[in-house]
N, C-alpha and C. Protein backbone atom coordinates (compact mmCIF):
# COMPACT_ATOMS: atom_id res chain seq x y z
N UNK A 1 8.31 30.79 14.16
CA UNK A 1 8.59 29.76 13.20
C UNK A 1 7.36 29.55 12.32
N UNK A 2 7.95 29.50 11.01
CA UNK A 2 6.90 29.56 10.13
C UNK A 2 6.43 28.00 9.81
N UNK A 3 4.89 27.77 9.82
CA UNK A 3 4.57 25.80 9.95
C UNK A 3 3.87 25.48 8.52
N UNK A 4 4.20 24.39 7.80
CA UNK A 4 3.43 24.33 6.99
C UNK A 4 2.74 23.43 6.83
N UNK A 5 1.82 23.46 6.90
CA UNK A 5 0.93 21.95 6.56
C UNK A 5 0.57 21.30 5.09
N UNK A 6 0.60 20.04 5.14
CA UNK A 6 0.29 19.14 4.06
C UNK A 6 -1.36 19.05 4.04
N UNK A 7 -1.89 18.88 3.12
CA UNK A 7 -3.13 18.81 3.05
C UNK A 7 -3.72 17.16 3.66
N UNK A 8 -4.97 17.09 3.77
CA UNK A 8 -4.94 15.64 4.16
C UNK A 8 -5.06 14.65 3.08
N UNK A 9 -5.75 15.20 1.98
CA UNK A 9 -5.59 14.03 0.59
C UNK A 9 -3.64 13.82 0.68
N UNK A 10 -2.98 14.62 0.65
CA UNK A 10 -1.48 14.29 0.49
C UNK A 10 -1.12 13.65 1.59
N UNK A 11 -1.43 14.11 2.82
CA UNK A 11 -0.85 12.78 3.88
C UNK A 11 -1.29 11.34 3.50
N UNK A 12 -2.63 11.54 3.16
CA UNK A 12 -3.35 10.36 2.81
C UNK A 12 -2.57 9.77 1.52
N UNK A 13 -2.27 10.22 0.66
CA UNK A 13 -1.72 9.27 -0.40
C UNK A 13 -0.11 8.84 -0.24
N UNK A 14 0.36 9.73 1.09
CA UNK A 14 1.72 9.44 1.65
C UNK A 14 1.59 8.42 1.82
N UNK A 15 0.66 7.97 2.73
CA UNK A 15 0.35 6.81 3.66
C UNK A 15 0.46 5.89 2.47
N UNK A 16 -0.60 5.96 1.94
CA UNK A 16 -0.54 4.69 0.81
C UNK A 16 0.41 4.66 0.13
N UNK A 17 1.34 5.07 -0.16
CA UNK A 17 2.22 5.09 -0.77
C UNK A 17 3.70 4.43 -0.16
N UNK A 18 3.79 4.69 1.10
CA UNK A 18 4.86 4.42 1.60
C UNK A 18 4.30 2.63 1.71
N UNK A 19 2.95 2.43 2.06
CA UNK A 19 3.06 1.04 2.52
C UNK A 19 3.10 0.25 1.06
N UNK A 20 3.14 1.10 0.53
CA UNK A 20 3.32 0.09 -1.23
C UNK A 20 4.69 0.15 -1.66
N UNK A 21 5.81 0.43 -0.81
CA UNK A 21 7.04 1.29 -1.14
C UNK A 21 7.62 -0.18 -0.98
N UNK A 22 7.67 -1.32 -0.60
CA UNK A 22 8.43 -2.22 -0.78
C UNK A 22 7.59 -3.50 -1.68
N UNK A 23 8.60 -4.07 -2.56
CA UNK A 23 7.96 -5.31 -3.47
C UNK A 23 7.33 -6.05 -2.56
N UNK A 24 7.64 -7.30 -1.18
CA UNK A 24 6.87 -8.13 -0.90
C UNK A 24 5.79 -7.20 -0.64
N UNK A 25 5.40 -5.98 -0.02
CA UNK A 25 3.72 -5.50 0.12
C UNK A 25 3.26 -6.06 -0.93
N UNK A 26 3.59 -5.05 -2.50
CA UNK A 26 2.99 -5.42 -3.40
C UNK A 26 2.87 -6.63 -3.95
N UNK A 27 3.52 -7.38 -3.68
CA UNK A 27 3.34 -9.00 -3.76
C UNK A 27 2.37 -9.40 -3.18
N UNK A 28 2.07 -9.08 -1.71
CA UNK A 28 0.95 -8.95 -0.46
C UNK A 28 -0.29 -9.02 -1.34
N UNK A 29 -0.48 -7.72 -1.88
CA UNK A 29 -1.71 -6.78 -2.20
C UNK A 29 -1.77 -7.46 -3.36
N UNK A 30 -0.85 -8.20 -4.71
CA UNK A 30 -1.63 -8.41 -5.72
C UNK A 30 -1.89 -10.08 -5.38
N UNK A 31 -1.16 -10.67 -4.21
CA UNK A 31 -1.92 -11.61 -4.06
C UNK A 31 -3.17 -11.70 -3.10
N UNK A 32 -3.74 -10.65 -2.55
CA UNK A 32 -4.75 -10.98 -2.04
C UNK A 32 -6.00 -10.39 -3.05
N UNK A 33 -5.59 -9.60 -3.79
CA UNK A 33 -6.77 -9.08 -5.02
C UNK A 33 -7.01 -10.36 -5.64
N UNK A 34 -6.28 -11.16 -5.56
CA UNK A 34 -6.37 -12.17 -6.70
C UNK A 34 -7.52 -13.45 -5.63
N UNK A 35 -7.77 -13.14 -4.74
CA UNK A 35 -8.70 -13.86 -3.66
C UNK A 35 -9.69 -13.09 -2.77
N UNK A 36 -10.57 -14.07 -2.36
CA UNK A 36 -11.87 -13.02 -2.12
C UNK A 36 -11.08 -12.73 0.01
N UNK A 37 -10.59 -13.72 0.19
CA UNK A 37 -9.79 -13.67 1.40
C UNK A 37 -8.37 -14.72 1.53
N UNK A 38 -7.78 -14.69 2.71
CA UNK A 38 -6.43 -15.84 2.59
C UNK A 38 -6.08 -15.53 3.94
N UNK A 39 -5.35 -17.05 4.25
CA UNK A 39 -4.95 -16.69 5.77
C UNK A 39 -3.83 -16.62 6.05
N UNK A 40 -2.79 -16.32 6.66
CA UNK A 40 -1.97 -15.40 6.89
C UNK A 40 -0.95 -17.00 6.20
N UNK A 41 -0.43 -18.16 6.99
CA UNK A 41 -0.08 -19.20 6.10
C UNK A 41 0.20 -18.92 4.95
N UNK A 42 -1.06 -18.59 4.37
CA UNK A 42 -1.15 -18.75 2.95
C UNK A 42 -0.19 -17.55 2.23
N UNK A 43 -0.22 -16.29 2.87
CA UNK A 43 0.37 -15.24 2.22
C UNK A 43 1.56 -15.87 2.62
N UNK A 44 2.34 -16.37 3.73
CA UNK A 44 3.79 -16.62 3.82
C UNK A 44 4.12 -17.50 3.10
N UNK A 45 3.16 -18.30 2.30
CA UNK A 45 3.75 -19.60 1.09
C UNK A 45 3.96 -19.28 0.14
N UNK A 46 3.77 -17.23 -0.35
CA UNK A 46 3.70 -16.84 -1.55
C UNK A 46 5.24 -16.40 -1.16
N UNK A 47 5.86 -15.60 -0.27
CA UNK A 47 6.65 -15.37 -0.05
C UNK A 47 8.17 -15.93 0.15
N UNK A 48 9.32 -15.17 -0.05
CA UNK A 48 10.31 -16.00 0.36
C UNK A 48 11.15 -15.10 1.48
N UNK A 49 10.13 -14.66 2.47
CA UNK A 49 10.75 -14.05 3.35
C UNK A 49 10.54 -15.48 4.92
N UNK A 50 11.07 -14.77 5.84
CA UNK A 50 10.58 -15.09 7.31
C UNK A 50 9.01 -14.31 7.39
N UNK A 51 8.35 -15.36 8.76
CA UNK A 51 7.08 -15.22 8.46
C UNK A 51 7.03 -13.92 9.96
N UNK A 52 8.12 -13.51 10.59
CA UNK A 52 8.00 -12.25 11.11
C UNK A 52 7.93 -11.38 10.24
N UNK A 53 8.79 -11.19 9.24
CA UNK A 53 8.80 -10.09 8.10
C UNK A 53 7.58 -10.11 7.59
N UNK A 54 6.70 -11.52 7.25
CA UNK A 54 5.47 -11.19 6.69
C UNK A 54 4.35 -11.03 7.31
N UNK A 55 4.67 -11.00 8.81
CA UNK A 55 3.95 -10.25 9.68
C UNK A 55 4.14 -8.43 9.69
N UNK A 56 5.38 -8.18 9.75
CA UNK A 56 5.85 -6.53 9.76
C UNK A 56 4.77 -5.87 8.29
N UNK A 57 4.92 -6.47 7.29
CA UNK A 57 4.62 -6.53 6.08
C UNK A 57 3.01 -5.67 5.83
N UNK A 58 2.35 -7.37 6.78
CA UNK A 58 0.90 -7.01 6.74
C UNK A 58 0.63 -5.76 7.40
N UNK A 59 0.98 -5.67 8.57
CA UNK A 59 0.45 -4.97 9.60
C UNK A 59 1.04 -3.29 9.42
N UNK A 60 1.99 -3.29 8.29
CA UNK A 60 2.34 -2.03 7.27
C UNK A 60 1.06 -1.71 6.58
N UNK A 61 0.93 -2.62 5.80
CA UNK A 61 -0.38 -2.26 4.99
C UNK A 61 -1.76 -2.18 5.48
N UNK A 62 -2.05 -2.95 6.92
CA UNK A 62 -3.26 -2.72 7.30
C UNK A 62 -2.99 -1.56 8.20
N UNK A 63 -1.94 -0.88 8.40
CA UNK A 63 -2.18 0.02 8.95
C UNK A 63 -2.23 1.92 8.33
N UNK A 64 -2.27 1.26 7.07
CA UNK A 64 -2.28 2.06 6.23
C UNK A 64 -3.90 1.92 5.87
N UNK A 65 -4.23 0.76 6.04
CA UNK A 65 -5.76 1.16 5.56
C UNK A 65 -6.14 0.19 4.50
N UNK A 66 -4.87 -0.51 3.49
CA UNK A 66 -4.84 -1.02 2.23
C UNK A 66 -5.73 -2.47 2.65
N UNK A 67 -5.67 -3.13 3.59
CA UNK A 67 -5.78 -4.54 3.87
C UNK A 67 -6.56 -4.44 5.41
N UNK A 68 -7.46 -5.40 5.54
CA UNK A 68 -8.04 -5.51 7.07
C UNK A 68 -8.04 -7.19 7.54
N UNK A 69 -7.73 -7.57 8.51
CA UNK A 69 -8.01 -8.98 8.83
C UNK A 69 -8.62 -9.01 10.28
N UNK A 70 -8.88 -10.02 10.08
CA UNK A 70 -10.21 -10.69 11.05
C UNK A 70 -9.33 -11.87 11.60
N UNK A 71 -9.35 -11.84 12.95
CA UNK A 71 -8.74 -13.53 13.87
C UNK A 71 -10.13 -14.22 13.59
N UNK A 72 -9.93 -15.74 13.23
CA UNK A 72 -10.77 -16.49 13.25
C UNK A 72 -9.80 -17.56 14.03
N UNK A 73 -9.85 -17.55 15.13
CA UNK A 73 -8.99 -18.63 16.53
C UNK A 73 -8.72 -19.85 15.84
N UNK A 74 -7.46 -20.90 15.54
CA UNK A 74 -6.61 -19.49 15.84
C UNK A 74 -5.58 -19.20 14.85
N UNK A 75 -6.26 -18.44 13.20
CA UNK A 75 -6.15 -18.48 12.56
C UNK A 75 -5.88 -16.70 12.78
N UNK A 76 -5.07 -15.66 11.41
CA UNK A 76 -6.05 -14.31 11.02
C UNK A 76 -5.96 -14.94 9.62
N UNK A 77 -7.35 -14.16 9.07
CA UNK A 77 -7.33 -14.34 7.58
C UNK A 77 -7.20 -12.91 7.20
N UNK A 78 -6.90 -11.93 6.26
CA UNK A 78 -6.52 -10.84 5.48
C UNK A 78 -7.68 -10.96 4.08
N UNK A 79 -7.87 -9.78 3.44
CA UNK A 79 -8.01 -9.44 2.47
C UNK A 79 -8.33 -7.80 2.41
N UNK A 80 -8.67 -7.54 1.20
CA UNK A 80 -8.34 -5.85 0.62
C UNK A 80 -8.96 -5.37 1.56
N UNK A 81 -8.93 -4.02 1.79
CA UNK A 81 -10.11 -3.24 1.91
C UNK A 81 -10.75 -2.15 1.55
N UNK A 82 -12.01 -2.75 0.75
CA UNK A 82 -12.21 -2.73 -0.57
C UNK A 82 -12.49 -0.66 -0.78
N UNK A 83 -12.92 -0.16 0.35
CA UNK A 83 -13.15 1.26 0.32
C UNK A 83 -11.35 2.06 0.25
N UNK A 84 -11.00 1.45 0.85
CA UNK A 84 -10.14 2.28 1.17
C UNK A 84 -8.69 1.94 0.03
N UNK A 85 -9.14 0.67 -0.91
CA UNK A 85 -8.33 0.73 -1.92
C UNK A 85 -8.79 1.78 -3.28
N UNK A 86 -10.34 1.80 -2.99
CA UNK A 86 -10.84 2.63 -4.42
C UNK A 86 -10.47 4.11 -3.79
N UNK A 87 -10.24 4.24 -2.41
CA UNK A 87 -9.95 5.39 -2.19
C UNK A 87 -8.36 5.69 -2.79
N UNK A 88 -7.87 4.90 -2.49
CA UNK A 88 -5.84 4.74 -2.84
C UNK A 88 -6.08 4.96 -4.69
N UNK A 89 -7.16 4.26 -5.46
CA UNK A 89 -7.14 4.48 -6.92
C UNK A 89 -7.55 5.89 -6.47
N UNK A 90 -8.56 6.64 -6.58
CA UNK A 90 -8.92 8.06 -6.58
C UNK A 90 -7.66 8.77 -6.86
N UNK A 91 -6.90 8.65 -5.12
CA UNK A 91 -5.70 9.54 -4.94
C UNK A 91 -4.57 9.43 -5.93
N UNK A 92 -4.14 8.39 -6.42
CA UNK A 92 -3.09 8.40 -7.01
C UNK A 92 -3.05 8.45 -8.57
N UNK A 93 -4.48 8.76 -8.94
CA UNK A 93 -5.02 9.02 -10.34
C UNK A 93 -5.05 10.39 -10.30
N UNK A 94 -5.51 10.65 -9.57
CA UNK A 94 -5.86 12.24 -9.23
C UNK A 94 -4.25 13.36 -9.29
N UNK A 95 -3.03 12.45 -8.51
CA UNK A 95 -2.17 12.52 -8.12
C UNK A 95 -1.66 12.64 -10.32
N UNK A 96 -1.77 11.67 -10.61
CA UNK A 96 -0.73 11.34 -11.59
C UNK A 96 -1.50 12.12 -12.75
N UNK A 97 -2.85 12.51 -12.76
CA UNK A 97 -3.33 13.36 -13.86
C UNK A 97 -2.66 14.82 -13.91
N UNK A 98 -2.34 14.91 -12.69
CA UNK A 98 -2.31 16.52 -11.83
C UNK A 98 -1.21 16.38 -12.46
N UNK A 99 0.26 16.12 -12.90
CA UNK A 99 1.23 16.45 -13.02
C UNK A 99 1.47 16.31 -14.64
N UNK A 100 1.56 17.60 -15.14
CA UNK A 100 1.88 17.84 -16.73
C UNK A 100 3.54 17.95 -16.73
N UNK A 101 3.90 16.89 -16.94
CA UNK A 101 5.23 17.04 -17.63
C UNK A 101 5.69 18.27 -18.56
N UNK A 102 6.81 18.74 -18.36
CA UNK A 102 7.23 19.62 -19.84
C UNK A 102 7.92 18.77 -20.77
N UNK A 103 8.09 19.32 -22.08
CA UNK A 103 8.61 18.32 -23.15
C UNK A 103 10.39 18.19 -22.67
N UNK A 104 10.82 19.31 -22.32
CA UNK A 104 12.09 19.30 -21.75
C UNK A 104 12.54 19.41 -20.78
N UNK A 105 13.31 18.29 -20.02
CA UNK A 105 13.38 18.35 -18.59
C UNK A 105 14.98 18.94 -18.34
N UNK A 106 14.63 19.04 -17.02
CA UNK A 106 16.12 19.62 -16.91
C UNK A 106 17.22 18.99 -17.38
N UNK A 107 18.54 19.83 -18.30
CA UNK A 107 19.68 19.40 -18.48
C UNK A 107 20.43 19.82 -18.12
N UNK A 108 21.81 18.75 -18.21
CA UNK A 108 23.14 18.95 -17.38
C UNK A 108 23.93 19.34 -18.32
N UNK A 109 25.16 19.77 -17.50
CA UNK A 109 26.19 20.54 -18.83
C UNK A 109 27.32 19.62 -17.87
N UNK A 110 27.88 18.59 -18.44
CA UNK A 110 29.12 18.18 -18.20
C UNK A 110 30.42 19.22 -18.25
């Protein structure tokens, strides 16, 4: 059986990618850019989910790398993290330069 592997920049921008794949994340992520930190409360007051979902949510994105939090008892507070988001800009710049469109994309013949 023939195996193929993905490179690790591409797993890596999988990763980030999938945990940005639903709106409340990105709701998550542009409300915690918008603060130097926030505690978990606080992200569920932005939300109009259940605060299990905005637990599933976080712990998507920090496990992606996007977000890190700290328990302060008996609180967690969240915010970016800050390497591993300039790493997520790199990849997905890198990602979106790399792809030259043609002027004509595929057409259909009804």
């Amino acid at each position: 059986m023939n195996t193929k592997n993905y490179s690790l920049d591409n797993e890596q921008l999988a990763r980030f990618a999938k945990a940005m794949g639903h709106p409340a994340r990105i709701t998550i992520l542009q409300f915690l850019a918008s603060l130097d930190c926030c505690y978990f409360g606080d992200i569920h007051n932005e939300l109009p989910i259940a605060k299990a979902t905005v637990s599933q949510h976080l712990k998507e994105l920090k496990d992606a790398g996007l977000i890190q939090g700290e328990i302060e008892t008996p609180k967690v507070k969240y915010c970016i993290n800050q390497a591993n988001w300039e790493l997520a800009k790199v990849y997905f710049n890198e990602f979106f330069n790399s792809i030259h469109l043609k002027e004509v994309c595929c057409t259909t013949v009804d």
